[in-house]
N, C-alpha and C. Protein backbone atom coordinates (compact mmCIF):
# COMPACT_ATOMS: atom_id res chain seq x y z
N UNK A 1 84.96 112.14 124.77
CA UNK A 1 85.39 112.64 123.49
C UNK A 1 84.42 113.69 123.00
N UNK A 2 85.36 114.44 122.05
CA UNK A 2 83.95 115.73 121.64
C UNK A 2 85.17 116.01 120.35
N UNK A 3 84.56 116.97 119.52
CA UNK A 3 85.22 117.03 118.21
C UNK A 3 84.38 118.17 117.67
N UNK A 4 85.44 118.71 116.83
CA UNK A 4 84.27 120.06 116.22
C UNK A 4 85.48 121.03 115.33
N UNK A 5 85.46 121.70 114.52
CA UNK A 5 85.97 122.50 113.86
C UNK A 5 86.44 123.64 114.70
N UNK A 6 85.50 124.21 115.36
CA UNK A 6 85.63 125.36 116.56
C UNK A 6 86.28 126.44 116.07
N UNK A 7 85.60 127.09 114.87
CA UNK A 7 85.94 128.25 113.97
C UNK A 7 84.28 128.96 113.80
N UNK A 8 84.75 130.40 114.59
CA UNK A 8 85.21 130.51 115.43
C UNK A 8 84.55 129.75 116.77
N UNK A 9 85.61 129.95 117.87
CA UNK A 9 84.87 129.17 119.23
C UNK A 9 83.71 129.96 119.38
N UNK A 10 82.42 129.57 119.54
CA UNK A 10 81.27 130.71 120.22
C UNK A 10 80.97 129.78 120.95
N UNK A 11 79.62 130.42 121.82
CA UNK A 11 79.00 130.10 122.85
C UNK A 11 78.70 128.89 122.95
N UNK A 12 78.23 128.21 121.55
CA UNK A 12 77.97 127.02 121.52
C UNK A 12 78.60 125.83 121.97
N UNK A 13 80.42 126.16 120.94
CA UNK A 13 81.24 125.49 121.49
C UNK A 13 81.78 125.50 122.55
N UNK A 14 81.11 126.24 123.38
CA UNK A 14 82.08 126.37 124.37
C UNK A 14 81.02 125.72 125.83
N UNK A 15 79.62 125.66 125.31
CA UNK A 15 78.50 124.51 126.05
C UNK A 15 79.18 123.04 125.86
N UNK A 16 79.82 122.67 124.69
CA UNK A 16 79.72 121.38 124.07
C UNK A 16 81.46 121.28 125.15
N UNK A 17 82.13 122.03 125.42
CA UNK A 17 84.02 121.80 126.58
C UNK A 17 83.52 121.72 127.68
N UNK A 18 82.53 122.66 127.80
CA UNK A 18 82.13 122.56 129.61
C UNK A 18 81.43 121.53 129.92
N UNK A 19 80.23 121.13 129.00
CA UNK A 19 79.72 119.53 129.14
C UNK A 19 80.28 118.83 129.11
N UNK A 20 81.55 118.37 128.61
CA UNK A 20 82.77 117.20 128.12
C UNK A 20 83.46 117.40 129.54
N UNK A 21 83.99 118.47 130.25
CA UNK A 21 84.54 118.53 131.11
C UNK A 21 84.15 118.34 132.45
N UNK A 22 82.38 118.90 132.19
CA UNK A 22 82.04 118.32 133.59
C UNK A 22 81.41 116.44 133.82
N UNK A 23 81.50 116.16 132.39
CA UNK A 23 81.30 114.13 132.34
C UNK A 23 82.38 114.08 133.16
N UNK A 24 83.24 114.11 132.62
CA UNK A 24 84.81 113.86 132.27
C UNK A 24 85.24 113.76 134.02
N UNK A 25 84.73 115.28 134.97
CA UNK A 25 84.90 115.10 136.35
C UNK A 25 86.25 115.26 136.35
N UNK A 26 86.94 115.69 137.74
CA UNK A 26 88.63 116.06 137.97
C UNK A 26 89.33 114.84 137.87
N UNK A 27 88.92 113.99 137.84
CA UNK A 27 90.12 113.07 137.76
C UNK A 27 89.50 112.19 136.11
N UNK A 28 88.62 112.72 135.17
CA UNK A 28 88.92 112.01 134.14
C UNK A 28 89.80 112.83 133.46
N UNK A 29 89.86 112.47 131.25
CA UNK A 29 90.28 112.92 129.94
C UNK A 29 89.53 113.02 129.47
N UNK A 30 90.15 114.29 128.41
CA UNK A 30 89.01 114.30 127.67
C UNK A 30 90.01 114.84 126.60
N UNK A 31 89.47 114.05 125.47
CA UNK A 31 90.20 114.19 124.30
C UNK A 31 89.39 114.90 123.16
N UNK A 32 89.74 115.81 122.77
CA UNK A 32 89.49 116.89 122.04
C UNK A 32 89.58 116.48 120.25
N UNK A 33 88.81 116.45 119.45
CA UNK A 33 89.17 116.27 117.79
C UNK A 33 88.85 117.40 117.30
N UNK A 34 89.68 117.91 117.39
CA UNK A 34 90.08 119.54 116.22
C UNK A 34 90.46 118.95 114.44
N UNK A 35 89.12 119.77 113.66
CA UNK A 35 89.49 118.90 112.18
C UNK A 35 90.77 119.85 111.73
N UNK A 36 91.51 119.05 110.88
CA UNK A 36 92.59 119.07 110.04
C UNK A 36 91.99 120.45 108.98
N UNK A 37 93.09 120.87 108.37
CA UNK A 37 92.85 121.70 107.45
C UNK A 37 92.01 121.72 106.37
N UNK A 38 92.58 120.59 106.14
CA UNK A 38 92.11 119.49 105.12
C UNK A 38 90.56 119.17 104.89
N UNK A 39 90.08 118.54 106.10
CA UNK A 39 88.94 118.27 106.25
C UNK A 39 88.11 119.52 106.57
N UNK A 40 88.22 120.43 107.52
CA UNK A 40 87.57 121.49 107.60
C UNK A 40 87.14 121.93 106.42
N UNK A 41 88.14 122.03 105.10
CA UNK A 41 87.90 122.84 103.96
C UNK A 41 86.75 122.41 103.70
N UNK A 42 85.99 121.69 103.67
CA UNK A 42 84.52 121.13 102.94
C UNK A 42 83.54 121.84 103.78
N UNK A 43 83.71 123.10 104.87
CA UNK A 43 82.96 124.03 105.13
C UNK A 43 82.41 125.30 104.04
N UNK A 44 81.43 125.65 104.02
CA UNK A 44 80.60 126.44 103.33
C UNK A 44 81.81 128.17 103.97
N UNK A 45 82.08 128.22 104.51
CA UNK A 45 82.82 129.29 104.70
C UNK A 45 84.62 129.44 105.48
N UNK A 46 85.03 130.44 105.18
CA UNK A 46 86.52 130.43 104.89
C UNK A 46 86.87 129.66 107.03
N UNK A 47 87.66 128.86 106.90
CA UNK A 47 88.56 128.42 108.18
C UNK A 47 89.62 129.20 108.23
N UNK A 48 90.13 129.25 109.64
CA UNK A 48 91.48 129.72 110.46
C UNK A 48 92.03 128.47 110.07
N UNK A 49 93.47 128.44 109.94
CA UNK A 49 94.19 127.53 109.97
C UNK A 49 94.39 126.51 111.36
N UNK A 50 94.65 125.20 111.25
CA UNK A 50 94.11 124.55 112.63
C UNK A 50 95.29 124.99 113.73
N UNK A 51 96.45 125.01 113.44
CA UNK A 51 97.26 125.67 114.64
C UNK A 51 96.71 126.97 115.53
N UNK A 52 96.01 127.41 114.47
CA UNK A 52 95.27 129.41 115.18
C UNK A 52 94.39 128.38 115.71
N UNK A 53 93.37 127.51 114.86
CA UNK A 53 92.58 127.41 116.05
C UNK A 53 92.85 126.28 117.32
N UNK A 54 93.65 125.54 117.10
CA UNK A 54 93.78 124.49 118.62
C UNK A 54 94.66 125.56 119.50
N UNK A 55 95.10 126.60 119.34
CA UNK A 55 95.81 127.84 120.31
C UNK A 55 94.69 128.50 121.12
N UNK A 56 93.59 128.97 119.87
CA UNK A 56 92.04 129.47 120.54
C UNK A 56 91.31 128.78 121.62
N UNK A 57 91.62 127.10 121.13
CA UNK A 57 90.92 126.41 121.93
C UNK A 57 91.01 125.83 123.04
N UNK A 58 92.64 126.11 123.03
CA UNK A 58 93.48 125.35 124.49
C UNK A 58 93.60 126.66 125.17
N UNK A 59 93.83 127.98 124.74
CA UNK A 59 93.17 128.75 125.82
C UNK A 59 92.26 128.98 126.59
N UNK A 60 90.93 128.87 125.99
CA UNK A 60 89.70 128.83 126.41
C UNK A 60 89.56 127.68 127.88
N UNK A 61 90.49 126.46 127.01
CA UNK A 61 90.27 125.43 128.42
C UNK A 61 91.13 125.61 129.53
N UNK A 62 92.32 126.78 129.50
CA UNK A 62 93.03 126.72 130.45
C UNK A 62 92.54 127.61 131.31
N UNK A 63 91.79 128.87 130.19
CA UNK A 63 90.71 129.81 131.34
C UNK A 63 90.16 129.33 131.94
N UNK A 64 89.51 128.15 131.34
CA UNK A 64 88.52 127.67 132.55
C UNK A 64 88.53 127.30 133.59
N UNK A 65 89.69 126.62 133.74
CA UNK A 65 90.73 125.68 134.70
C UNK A 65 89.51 124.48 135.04
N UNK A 66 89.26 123.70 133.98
CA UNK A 66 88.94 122.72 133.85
C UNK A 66 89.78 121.91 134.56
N UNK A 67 89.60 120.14 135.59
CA UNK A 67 90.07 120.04 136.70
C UNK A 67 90.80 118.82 135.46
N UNK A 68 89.90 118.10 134.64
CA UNK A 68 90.33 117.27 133.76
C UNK A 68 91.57 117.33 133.11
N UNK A 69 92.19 116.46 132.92
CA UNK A 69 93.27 116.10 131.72
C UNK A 69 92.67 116.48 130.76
N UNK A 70 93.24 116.64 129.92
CA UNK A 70 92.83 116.79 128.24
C UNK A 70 93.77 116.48 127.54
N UNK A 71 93.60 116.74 125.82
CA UNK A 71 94.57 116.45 124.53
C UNK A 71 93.97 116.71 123.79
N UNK A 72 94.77 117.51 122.71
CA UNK A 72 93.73 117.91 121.34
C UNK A 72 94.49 116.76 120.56
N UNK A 73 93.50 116.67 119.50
CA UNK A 73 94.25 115.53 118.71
C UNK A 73 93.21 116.05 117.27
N UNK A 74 94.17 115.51 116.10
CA UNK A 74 94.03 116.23 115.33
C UNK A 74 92.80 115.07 114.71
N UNK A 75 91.54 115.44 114.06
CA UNK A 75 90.18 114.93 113.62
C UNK A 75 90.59 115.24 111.26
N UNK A 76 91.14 114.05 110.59
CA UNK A 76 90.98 113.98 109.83
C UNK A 76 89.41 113.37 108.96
N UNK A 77 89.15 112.94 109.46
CA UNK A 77 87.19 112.37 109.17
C UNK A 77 86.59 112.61 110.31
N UNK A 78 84.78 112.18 110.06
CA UNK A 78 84.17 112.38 111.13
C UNK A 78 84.41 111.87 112.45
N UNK A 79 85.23 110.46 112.08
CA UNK A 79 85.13 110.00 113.41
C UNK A 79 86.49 109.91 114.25
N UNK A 80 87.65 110.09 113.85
CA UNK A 80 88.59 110.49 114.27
C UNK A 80 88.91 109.02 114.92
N UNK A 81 89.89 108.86 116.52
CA UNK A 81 90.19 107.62 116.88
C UNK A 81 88.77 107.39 117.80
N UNK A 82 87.71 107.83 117.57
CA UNK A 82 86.52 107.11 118.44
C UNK A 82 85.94 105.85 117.83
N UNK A 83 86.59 105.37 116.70
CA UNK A 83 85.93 104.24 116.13
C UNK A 83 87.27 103.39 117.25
N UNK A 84 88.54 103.01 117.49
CA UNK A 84 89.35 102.55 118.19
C UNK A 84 90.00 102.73 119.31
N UNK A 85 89.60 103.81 120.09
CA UNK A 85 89.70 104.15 121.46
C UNK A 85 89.14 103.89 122.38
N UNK A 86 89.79 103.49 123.74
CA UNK A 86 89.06 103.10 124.74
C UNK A 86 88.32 104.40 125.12
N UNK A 87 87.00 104.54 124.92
CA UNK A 87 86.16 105.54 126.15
C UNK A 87 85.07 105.57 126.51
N UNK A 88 84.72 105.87 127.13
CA UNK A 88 83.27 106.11 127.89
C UNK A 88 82.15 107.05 127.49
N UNK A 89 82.07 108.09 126.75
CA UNK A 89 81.53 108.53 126.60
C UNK A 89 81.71 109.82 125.33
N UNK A 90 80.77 110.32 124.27
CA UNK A 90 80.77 111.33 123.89
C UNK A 90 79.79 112.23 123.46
N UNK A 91 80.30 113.31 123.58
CA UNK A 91 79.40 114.93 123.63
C UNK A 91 79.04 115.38 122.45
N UNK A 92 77.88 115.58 121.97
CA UNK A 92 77.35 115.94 120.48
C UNK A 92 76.17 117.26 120.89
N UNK A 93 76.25 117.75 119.29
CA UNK A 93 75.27 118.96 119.87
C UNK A 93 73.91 118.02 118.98
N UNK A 94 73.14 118.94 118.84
CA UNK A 94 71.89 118.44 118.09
C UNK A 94 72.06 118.35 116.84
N UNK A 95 72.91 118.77 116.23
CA UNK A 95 73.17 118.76 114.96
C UNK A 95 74.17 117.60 114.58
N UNK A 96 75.27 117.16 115.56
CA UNK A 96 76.24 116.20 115.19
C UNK A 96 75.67 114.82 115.84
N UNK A 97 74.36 114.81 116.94
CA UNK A 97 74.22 113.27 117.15
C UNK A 97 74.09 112.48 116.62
N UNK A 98 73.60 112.63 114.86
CA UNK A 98 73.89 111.25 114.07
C UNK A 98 75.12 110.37 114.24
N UNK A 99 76.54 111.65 113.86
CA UNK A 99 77.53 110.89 114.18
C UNK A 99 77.43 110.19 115.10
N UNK A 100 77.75 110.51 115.79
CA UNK A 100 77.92 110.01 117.19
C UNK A 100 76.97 108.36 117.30
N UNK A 101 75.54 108.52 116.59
CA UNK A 101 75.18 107.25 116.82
C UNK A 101 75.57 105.96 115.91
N UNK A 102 75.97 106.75 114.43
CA UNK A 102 76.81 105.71 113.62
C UNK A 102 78.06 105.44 114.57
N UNK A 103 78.88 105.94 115.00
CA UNK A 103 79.97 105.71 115.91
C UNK A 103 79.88 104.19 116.74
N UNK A 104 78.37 104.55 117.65
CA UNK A 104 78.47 103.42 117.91
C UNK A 104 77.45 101.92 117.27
N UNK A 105 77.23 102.77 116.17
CA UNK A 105 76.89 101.09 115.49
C UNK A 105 78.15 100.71 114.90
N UNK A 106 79.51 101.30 114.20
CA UNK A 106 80.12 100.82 113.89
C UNK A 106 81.19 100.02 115.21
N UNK A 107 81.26 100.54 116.25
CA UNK A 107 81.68 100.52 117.28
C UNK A 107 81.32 99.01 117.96
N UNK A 108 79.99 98.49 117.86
CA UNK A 108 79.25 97.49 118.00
C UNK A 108 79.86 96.38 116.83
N UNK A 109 79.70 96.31 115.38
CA UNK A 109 80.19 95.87 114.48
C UNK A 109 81.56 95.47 114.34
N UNK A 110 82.33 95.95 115.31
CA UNK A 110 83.93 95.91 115.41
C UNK A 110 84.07 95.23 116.91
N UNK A 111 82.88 94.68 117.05
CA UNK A 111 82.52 94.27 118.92
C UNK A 111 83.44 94.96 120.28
N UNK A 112 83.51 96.60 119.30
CA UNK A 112 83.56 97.45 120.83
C UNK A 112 82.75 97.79 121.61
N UNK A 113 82.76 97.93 122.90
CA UNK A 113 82.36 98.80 123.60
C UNK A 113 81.09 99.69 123.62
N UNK A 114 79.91 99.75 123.24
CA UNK A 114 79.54 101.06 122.55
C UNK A 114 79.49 102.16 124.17
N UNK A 115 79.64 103.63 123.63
CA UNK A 115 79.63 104.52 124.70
C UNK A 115 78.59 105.56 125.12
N UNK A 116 78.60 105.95 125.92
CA UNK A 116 77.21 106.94 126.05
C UNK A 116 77.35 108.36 125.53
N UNK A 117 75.88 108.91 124.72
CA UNK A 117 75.99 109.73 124.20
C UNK A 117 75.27 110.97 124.92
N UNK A 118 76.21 111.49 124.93
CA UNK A 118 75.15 113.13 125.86
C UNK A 118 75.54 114.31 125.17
N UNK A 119 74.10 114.35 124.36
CA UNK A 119 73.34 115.52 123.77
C UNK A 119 73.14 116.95 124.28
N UNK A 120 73.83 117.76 124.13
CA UNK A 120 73.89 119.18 124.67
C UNK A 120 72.70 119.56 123.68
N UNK A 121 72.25 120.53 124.02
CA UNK A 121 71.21 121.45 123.20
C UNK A 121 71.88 122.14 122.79
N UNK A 122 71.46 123.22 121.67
CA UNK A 122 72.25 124.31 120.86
C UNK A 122 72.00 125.73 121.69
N UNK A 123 72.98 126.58 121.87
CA UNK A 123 73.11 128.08 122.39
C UNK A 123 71.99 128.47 121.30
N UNK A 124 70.86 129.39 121.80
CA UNK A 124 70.49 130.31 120.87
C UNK A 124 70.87 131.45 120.83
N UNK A 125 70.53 131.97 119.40
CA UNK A 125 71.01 133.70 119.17
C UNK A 125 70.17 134.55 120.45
N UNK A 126 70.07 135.50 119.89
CA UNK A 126 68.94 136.59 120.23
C UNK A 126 67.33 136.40 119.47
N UNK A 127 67.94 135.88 118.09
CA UNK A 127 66.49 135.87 117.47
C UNK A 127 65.88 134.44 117.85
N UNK A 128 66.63 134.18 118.28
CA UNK A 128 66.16 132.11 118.60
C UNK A 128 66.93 130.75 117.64
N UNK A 129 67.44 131.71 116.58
CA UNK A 129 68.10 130.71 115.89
C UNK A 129 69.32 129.81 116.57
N UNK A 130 69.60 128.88 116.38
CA UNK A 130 71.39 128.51 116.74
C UNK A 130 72.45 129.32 116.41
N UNK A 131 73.14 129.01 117.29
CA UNK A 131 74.43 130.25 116.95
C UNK A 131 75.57 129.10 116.18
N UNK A 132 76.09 129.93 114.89
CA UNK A 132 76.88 128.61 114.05
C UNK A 132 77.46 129.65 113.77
N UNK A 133 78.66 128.40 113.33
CA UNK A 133 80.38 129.45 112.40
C UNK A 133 79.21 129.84 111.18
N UNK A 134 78.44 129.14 110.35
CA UNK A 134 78.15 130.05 109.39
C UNK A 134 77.79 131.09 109.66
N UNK A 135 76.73 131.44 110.27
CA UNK A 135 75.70 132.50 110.77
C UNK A 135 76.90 133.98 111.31
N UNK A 136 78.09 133.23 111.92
CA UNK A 136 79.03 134.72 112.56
C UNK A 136 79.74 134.59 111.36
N UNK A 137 80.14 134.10 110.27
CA UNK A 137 81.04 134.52 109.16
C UNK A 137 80.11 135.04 108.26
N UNK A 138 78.68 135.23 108.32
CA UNK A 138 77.60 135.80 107.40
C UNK A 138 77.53 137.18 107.97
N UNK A 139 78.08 137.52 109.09
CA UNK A 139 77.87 138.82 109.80
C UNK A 139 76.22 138.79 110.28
N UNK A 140 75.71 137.88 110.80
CA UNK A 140 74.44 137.83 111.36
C UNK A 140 74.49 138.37 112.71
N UNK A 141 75.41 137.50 113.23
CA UNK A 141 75.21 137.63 115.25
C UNK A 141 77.10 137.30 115.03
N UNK A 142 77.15 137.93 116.51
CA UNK A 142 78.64 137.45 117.05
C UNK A 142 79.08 136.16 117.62
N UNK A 143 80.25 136.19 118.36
CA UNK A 143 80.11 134.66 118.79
C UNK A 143 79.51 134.39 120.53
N UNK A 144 78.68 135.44 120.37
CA UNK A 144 77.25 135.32 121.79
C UNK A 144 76.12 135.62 121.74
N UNK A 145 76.10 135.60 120.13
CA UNK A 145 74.78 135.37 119.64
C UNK A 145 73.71 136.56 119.17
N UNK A 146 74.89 137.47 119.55
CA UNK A 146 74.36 139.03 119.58
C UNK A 146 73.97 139.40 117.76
N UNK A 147 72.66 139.84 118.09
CA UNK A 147 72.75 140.86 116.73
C UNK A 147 73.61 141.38 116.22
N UNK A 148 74.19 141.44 114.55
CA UNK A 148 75.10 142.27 114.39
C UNK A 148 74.20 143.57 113.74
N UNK A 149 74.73 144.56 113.28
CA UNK A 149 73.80 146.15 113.10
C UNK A 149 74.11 146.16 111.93
């Protein structure tokens, strides 16, 4: 499992599909939580509507030709169906592994399963910072981290 707003997709997000996909291996799933409109709105800057973006994002994975199954499924809260789904594992950047570890204390508390968490590091810019939707809707860097002029 992996989850993310993915407005716009940059480099980052796109470390956090290829890590999910290569756990995941050709014969797993991997289920995708794209947030709702709804929920996205509590971002500091303006969202694509989620249809533009799960179109952005299921392209990206078909470029890849990722060997995995997949499914986007739509992420109304943080934790989407990972508090009640069978799985094995999920993908957080450095910034979202809290979730991920409440996940599985609640996960434990509900005497599921708990699953393994694998921590991607963050893409840096050019200047060293992380590359984030805020930072490319501020006109800082693009979505590869590039200086903007």
């Amino acid at each position: 499992m992996v989850g993310g707003t993915f407005d716009p997709l940059h480099d980052g997000h796109k470390r956090l599909l290829d890590r999910s996909f290569s756990i995941a291996g050709p014969d797993g799933m991997v289920v995708i939580g794209l947030t709702t409109d709804t929920f996205a709105s509590r971002k500091m800057h303006p969202i694509r509507p989620f249809e533009i973006r799960k179109t952005e994002l299921e392209q990206y994975i078909r470029e890849g030709r990722h060997r995995a199954r997949w499914q986007v499924e739509p992420l109304n809260d943080r934790f989407g169906s990972a508090l009640t789904a069978d799985f094995d594992a999920i993908v957080v950047s450095e910034e979202t592994l809290p979730v991920a570890v409440e996940i599985n204390r609640l996960r434990k508390e509900q005497k599921m399963k708990k699953v393994d968490i694998h921590q991607i590091s963050c893409v840096l810019a050019e200047d060293g910072r992380w590359i984030s939707s805020t930072r490319i809707y501020r006109g800082e860097i693009d979505v590869h981290g590039r200086l903007m002029q």
